[in-house]
C-alpha atoms as a PDB file:
ATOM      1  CA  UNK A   1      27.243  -0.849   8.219  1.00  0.00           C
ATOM      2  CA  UNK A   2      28.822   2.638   9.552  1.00  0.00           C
ATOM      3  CA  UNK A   3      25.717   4.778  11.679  1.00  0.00           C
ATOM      4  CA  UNK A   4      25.601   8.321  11.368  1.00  0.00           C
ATOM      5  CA  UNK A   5      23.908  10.928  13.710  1.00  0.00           C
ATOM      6  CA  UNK A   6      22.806  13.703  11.589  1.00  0.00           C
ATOM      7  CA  UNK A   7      25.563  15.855  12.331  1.00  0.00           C
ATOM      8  CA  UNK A   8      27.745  13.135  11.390  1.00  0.00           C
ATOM      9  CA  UNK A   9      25.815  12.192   8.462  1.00  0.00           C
ATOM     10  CA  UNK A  10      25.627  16.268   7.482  1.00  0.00           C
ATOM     11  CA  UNK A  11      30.228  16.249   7.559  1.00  0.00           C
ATOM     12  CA  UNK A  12      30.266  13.358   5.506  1.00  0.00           C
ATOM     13  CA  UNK A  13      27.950  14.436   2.811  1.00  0.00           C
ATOM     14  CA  UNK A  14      28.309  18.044   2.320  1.00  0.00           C
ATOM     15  CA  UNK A  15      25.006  18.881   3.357  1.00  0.00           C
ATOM     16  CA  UNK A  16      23.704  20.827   5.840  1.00  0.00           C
ATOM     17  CA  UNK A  17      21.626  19.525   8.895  1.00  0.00           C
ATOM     18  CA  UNK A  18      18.889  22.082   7.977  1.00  0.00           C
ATOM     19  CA  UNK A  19      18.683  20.653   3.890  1.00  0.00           C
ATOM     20  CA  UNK A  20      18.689  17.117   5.563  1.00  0.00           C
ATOM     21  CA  UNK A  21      15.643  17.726   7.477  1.00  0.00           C
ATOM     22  CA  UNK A  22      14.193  19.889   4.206  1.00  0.00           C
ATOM     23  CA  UNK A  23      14.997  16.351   2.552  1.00  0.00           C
ATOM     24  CA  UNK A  24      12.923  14.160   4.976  1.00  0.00           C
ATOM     25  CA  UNK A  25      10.320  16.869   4.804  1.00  0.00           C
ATOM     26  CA  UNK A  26      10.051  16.753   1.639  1.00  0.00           C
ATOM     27  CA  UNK A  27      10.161  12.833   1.582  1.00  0.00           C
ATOM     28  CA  UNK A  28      13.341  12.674  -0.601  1.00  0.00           C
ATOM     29  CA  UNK A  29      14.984  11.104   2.430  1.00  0.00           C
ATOM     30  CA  UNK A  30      13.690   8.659   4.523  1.00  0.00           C
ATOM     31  CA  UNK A  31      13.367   8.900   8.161  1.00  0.00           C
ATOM     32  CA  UNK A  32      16.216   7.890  10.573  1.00  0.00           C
ATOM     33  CA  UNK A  33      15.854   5.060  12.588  1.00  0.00           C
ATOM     34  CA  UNK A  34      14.982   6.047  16.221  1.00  0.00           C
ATOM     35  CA  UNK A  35      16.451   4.275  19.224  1.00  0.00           C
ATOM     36  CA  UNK A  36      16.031   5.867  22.497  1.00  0.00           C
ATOM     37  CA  UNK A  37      15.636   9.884  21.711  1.00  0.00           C
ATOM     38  CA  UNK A  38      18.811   9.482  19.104  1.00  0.00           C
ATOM     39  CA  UNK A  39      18.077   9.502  15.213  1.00  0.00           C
ATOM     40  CA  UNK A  40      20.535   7.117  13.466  1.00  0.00           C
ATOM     41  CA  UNK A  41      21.565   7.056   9.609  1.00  0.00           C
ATOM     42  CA  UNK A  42      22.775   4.826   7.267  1.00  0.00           C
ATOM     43  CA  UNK A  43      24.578   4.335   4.719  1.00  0.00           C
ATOM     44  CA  UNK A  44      21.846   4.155   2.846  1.00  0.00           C
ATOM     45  CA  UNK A  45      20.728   7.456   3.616  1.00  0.00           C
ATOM     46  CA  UNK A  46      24.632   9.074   2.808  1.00  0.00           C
ATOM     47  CA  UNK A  47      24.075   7.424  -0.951  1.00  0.00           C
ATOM     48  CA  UNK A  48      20.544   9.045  -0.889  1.00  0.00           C
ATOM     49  CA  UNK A  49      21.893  12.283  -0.311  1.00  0.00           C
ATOM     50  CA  UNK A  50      24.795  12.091  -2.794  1.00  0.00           C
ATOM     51  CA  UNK A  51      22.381  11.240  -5.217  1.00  0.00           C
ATOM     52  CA  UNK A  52      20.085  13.976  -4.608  1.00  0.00           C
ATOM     53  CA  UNK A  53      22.853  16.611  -4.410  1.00  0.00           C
ATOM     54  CA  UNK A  54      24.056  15.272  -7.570  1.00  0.00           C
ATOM     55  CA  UNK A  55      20.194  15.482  -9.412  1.00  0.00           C
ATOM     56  CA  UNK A  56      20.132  18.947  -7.734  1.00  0.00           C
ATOM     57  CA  UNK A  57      23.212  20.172  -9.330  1.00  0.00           C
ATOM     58  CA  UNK A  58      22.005  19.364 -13.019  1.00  0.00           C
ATOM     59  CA  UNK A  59      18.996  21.164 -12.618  1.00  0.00           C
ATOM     60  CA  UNK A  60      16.453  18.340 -11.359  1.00  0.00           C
ATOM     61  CA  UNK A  61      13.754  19.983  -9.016  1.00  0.00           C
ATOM     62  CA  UNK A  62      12.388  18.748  -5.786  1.00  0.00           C
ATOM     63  CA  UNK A  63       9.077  17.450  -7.553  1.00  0.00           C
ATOM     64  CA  UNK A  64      11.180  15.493 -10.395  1.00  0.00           C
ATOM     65  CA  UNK A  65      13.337  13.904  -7.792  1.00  0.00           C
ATOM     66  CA  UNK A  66      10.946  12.652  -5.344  1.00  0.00           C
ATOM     67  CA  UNK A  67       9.437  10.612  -8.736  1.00  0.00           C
ATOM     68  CA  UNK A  68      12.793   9.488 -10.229  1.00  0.00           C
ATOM     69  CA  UNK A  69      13.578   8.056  -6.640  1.00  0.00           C
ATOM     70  CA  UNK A  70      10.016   6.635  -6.115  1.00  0.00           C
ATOM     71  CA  UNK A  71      10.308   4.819  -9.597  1.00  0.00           C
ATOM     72  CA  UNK A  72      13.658   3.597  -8.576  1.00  0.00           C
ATOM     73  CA  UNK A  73      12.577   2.070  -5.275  1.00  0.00           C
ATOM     74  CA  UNK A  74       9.495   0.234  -6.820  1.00  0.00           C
ATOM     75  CA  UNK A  75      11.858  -0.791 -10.120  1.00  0.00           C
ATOM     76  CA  UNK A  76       9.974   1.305 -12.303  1.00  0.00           C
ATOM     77  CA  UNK A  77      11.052   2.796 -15.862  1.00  0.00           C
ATOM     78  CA  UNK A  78      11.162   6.245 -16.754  1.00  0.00           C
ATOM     79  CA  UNK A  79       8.187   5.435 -19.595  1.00  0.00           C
ATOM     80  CA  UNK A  80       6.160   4.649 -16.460  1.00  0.00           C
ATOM     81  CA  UNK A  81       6.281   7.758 -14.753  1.00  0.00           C
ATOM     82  CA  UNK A  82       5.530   9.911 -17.811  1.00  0.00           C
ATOM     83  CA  UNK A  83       2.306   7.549 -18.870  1.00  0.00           C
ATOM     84  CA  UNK A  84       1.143   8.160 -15.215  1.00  0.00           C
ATOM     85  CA  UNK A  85      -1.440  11.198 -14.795  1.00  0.00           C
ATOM     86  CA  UNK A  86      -0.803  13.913 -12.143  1.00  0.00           C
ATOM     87  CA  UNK A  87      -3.439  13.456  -9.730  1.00  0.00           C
ATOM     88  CA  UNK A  88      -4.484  16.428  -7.618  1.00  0.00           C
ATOM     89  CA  UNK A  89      -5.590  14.788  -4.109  1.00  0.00           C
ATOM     90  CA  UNK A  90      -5.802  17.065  -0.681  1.00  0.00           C
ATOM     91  CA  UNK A  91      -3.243  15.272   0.634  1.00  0.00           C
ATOM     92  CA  UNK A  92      -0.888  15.781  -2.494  1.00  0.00           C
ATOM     93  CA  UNK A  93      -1.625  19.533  -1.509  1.00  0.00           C
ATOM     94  CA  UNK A  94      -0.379  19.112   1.757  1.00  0.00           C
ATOM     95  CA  UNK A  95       2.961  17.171   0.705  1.00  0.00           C
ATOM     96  CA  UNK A  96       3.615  20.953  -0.485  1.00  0.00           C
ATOM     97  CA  UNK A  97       3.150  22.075   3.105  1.00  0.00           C
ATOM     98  CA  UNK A  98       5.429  18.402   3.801  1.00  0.00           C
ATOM     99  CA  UNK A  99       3.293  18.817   6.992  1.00  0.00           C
ATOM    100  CA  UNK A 100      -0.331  17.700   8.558  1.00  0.00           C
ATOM    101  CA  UNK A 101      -1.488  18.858  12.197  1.00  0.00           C
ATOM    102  CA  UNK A 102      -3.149  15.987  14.799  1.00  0.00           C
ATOM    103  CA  UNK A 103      -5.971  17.803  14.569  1.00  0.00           C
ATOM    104  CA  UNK A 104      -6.308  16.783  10.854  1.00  0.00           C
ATOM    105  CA  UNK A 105      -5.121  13.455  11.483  1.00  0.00           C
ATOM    106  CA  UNK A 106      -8.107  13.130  14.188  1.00  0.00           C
ATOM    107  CA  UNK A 107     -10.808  14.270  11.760  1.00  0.00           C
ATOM    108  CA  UNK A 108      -9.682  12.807   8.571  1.00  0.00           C
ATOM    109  CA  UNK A 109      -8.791   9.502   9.462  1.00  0.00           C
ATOM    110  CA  UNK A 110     -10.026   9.036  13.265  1.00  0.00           C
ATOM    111  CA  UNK A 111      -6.225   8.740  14.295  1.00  0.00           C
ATOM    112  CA  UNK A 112      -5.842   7.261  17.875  1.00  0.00           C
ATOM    113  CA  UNK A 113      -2.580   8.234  19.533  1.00  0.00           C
ATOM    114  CA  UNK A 114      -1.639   4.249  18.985  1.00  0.00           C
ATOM    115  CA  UNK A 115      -2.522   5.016  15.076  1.00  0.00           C
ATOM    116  CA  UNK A 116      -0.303   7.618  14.870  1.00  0.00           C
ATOM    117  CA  UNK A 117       2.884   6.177  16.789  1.00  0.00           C
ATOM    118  CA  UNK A 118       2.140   2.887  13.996  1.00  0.00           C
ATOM    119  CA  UNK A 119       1.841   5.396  11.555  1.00  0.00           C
ATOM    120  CA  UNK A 120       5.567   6.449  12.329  1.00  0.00           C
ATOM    121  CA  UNK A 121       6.836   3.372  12.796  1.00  0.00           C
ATOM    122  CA  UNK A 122       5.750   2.185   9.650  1.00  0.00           C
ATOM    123  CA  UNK A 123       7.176   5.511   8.060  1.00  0.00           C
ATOM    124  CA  UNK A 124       3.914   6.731   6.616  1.00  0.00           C
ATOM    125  CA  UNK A 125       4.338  10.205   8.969  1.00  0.00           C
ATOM    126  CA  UNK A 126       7.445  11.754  11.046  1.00  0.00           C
ATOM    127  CA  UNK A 127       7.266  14.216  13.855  1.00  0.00           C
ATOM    128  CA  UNK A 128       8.068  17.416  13.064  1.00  0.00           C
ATOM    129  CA  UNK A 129       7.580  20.061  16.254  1.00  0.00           C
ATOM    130  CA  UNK A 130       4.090  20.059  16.464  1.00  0.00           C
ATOM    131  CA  UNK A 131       3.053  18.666  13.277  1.00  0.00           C
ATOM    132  CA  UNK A 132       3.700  15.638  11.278  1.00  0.00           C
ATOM    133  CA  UNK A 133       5.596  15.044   7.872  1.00  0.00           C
ATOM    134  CA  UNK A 134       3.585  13.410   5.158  1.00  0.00           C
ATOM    135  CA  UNK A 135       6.168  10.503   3.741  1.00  0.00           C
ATOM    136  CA  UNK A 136       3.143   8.924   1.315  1.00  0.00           C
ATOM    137  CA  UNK A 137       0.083  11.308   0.498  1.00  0.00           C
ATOM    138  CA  UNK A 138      -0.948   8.327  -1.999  1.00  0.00           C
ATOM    139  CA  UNK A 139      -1.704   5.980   1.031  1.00  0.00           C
ATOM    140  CA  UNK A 140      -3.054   9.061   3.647  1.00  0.00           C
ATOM    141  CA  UNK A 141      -5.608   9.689   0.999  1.00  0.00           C
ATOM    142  CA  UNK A 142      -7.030   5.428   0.486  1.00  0.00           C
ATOM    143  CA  UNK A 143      -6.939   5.478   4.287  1.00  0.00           C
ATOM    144  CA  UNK A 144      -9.262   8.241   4.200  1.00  0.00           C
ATOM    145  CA  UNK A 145     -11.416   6.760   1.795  1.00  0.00           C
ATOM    146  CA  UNK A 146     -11.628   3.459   3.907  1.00  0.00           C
ATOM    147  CA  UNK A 147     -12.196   5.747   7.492  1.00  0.00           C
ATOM    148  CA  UNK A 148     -15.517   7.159   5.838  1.00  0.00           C
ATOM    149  CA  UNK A 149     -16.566   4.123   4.385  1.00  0.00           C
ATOM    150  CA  UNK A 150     -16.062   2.616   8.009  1.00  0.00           C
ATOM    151  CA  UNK A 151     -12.952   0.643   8.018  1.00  0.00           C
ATOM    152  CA  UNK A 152     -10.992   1.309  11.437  1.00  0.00           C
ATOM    153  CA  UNK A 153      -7.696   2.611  10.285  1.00  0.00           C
ATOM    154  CA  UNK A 154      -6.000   0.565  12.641  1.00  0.00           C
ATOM    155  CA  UNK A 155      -7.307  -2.830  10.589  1.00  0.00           C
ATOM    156  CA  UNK A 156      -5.192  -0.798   7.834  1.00  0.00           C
ATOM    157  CA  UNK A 157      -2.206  -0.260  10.291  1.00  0.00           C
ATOM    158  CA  UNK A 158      -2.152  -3.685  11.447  1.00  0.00           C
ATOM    159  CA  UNK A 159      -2.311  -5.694   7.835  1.00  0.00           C
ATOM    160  CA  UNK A 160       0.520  -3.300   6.642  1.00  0.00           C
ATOM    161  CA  UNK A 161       2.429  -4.221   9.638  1.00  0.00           C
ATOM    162  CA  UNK A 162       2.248  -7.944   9.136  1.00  0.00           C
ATOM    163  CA  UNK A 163       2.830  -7.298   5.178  1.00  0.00           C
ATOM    164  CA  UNK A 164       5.699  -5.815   6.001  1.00  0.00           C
ATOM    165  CA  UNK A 165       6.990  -8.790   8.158  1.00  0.00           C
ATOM    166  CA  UNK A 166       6.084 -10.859   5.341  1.00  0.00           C
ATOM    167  CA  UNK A 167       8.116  -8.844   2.799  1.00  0.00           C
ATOM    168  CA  UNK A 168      11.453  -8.828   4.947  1.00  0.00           C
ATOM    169  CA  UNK A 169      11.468 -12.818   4.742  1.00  0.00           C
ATOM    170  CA  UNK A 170      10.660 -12.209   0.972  1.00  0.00           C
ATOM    171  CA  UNK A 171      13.620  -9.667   0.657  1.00  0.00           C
ATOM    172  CA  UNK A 172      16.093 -11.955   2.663  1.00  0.00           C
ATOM    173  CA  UNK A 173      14.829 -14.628   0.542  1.00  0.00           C
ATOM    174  CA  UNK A 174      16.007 -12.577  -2.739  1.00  0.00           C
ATOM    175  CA  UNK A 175      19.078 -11.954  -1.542  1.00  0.00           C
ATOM    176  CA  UNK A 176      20.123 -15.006  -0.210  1.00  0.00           C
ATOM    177  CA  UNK A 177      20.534 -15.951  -3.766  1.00  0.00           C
ATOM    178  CA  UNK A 178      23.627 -14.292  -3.974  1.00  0.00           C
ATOM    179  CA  UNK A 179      24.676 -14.584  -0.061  1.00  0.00           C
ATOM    180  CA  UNK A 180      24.427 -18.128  -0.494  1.00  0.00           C
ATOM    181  CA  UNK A 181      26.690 -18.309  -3.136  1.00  0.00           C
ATOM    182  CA  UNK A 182      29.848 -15.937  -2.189  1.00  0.00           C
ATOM    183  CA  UNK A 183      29.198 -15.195   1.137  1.00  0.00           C
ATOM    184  CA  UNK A 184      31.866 -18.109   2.685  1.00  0.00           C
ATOM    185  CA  UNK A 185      35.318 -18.645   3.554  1.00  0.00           C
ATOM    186  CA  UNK A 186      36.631 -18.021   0.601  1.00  0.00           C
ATOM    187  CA  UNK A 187      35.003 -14.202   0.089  1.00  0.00           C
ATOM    188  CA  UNK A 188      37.899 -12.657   1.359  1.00  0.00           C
ATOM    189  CA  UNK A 189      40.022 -14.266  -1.680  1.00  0.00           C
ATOM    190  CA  UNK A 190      37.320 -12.675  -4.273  1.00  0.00           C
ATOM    191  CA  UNK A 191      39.500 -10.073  -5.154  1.00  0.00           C
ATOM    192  CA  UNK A 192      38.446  -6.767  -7.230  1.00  0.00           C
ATOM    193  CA  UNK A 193      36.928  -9.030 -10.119  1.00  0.00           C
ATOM    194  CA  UNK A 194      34.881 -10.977  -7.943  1.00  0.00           C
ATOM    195  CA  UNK A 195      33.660  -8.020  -5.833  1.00  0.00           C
ATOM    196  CA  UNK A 196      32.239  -6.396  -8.559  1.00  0.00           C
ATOM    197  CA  UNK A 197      30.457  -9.374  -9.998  1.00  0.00           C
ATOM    198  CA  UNK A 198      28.632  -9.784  -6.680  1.00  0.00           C
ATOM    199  CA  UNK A 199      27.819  -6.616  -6.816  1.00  0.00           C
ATOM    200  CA  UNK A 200      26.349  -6.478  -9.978  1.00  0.00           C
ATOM    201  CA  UNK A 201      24.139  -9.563  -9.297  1.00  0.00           C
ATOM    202  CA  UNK A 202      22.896  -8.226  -6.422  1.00  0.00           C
ATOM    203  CA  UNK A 203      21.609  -4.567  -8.776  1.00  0.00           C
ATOM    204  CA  UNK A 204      20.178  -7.468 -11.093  1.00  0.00           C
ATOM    205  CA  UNK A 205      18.671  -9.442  -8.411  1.00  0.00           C
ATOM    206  CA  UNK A 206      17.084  -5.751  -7.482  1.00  0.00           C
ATOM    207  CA  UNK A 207      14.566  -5.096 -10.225  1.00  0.00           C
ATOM    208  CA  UNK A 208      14.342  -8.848 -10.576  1.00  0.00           C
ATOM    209  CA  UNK A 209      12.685  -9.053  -7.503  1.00  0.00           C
ATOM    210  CA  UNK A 210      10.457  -6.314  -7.441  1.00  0.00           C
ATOM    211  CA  UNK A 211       8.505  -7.268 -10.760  1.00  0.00           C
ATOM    212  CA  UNK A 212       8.082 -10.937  -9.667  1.00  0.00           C
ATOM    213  CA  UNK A 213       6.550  -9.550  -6.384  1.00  0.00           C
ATOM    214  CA  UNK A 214       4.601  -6.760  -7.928  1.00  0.00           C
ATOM    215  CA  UNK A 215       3.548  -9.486 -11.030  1.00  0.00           C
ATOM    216  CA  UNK A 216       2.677 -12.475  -8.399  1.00  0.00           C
ATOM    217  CA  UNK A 217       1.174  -9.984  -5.560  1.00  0.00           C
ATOM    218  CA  UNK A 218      -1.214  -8.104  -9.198  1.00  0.00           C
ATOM    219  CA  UNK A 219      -2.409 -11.829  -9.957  1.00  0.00           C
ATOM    220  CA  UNK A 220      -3.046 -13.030  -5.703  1.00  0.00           C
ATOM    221  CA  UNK A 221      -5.093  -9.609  -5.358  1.00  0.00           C
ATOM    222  CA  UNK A 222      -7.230 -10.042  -8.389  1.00  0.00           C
ATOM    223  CA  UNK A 223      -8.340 -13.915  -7.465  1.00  0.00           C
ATOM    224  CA  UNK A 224      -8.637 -12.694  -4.096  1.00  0.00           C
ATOM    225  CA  UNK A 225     -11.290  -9.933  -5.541  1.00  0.00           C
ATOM    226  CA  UNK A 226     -12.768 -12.327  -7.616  1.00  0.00           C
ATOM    227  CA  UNK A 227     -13.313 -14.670  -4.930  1.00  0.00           C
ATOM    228  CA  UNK A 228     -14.505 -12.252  -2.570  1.00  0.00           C
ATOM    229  CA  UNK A 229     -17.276 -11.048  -5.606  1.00  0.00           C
ATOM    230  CA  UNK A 230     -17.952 -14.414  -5.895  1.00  0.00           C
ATOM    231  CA  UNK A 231     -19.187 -14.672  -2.036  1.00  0.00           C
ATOM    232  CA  UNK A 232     -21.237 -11.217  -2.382  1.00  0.00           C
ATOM    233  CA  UNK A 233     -23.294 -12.894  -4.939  1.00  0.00           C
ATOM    234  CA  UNK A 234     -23.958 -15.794  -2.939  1.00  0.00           C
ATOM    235  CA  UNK A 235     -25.551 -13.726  -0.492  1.00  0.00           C
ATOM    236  CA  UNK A 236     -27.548 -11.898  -3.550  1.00  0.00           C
ATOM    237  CA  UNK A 237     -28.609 -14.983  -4.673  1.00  0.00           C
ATOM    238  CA  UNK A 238     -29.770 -16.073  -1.307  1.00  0.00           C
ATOM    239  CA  UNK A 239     -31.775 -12.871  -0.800  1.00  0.00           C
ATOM    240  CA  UNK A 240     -33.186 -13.588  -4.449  1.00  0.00           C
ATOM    241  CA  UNK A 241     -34.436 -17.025  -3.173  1.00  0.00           C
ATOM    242  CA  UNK A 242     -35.873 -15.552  -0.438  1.00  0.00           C
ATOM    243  CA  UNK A 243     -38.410 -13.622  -2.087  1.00  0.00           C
ATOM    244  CA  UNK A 244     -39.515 -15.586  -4.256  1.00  0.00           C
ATOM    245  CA  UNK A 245     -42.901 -17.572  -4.189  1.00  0.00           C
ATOM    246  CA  UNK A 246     -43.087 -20.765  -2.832  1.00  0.00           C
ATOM    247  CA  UNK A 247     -44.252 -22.353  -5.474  1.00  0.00           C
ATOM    248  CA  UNK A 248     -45.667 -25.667  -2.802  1.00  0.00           C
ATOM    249  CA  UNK A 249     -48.261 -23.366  -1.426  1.00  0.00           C
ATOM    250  CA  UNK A 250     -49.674 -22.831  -5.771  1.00  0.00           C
ATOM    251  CA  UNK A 251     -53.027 -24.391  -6.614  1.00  0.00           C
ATOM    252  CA  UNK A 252     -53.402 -25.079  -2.990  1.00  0.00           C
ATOM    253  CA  UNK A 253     -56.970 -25.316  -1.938  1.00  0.00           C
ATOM    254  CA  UNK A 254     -57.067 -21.667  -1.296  1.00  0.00           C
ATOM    255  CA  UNK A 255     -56.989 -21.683  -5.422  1.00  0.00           C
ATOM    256  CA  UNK A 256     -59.548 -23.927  -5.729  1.00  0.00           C
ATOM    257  CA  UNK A 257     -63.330 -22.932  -6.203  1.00  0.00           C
ATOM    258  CA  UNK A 258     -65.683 -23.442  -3.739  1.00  0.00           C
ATOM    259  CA  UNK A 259     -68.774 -25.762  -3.612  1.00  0.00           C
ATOM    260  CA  UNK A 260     -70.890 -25.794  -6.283  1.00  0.00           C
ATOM    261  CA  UNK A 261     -68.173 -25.307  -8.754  1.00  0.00           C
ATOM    262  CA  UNK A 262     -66.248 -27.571 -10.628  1.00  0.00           C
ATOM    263  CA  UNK A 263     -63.251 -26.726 -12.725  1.00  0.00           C
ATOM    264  CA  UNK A 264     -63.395 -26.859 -16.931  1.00  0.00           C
ATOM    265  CA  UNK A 265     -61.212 -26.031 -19.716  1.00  0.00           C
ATOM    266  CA  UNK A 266     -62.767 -22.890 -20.388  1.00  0.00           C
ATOM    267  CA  UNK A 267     -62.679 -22.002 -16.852  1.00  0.00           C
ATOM    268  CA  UNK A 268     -65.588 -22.161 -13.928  1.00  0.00           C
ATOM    269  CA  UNK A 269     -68.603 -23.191 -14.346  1.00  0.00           C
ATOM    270  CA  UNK A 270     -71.103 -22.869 -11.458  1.00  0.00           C
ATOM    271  CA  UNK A 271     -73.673 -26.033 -11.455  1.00  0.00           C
ATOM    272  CA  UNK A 272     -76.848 -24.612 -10.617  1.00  0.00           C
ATOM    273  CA  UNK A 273     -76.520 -21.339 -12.734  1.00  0.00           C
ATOM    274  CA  UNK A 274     -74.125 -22.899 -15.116  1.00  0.00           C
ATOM    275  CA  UNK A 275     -72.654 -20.114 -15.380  1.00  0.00           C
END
């Protein structure tokens, strides 16, 4: 897979350095991959951009673009988009900015320094000068929800690291069922034909893949919420018990009358009085 530094990237795509970093601002492009100080693209990211210069030529806006690609990466149908509600969140506001100080980050969400390198890592913010590029305003604004309910934000960090370790042997796993078909010897002798058959499994394998994960992750997460409702009530039910009576300790002798009573059906009856 050819590497591009964005200079190189900027010649072989027709766009300038300054619209590729108004593209990863803007979160239309996703953030290079950083080894030592050096920023390194992909051909992923020269198909990105031919794709957005293409949308921007018939007319498409930033705002239309960043949803068409978002549907495409989760496998989603134009219908879905449309049925979806604009939602008007803080952080949406500051995805028109593209950018969020450390100050913010420090109020809003608690953000050690080790938060906010993870944060990168994981692609939910790039540096940019002395602020930071919003990539997902979605997931910056259920973190904040979870910070002021109490959840550390690095318990967020941390599970969405080891998801995402998870999810690469899940992706490999996909794709391996079309590596481990033509990817042998005899690949070089697929000619044209064959080529393109591969690669239309593999766009079919896509989609494929993304509703049987997003269908079997839906049904895990709702018996995992049921279960965990399930152990709340136990703990209800054992403060319940709690409070109740103990019903050993009724019609103990406390209950009882005292001498010179004796017990009818009509009640007590005092013997000397009777009364």
């Amino acid at each position: 897979m050819a590497e591009y530094r964005i200079n190189d990237l900027a010649e072989a795509s027709g766009v300038s350095v300054r619209n590729i970093r108004v593209y990863q601002d803007r979160g239309l492009l996703p953030p290079p991959t950083i080894r030592g100080r050096a920023g390194w693209y992909s051909d992923q990211h020269l198909v990105r951009l031919n794709l957005i210069s293409r949308m921007l030529e018939r007319g498409y806006t930033f705002a239309t673009i960043s949803e068409l690609l978002h549907a495409a990466h989760h496998g989603m149908r134009v219908e879905q988009i449309l049925r979806g509600s604009p939602k008007g969140g803080r952080f949406r506001n500051f995805k028109r900015a593209a950018t969020i100080t450390i100050t913010e980050l420090r109020k809003t969400l608690n953000a050690s320094d080790r938060s906010i390198a993870l944060s990168q890592k994981l692609g939910l913010l790039a540096k940019d000068g002395a602020h930071y590029a919003i990539r997902n305003p979605e997931l910056l604004e259920g973190a904040e929800i979870l910070v002021k309910s109490g959840i550390d934000i690095d318990v967020l960090l941390d599970r969405w690291v080891r998801v995402q370790e998870d999810l690469e042997d899940v992706a490999t796993s996909f794709v391996s069922i079309i590596t481990d078909k033509y990817f042998d010897e005899n690949l070089p002798d697929l000619g044209e034909a064959g080529v393109s058959e591969m690669a239309d499994l593999i766009q079919t394998v896509r989609p494929m893949a993304h509703e049987i994960v997003e269908t079997t992750f839906r049904k895990a997460l709702d018996e995992q919420i049921s279960k965990a409702i399930g152990q709340a009530a136990t703990y209800f039910d054992a403060a319940t018990a709690d409070d109740e009576p103990d019903t050993a300790t009724l019609g103990s002798t406390s209950d009882q009358p005292g001498p010179g009573y004796e017990t009818t059906d009509i009640g007590t009856l005092n013997t000397d009085t009777g009364r």
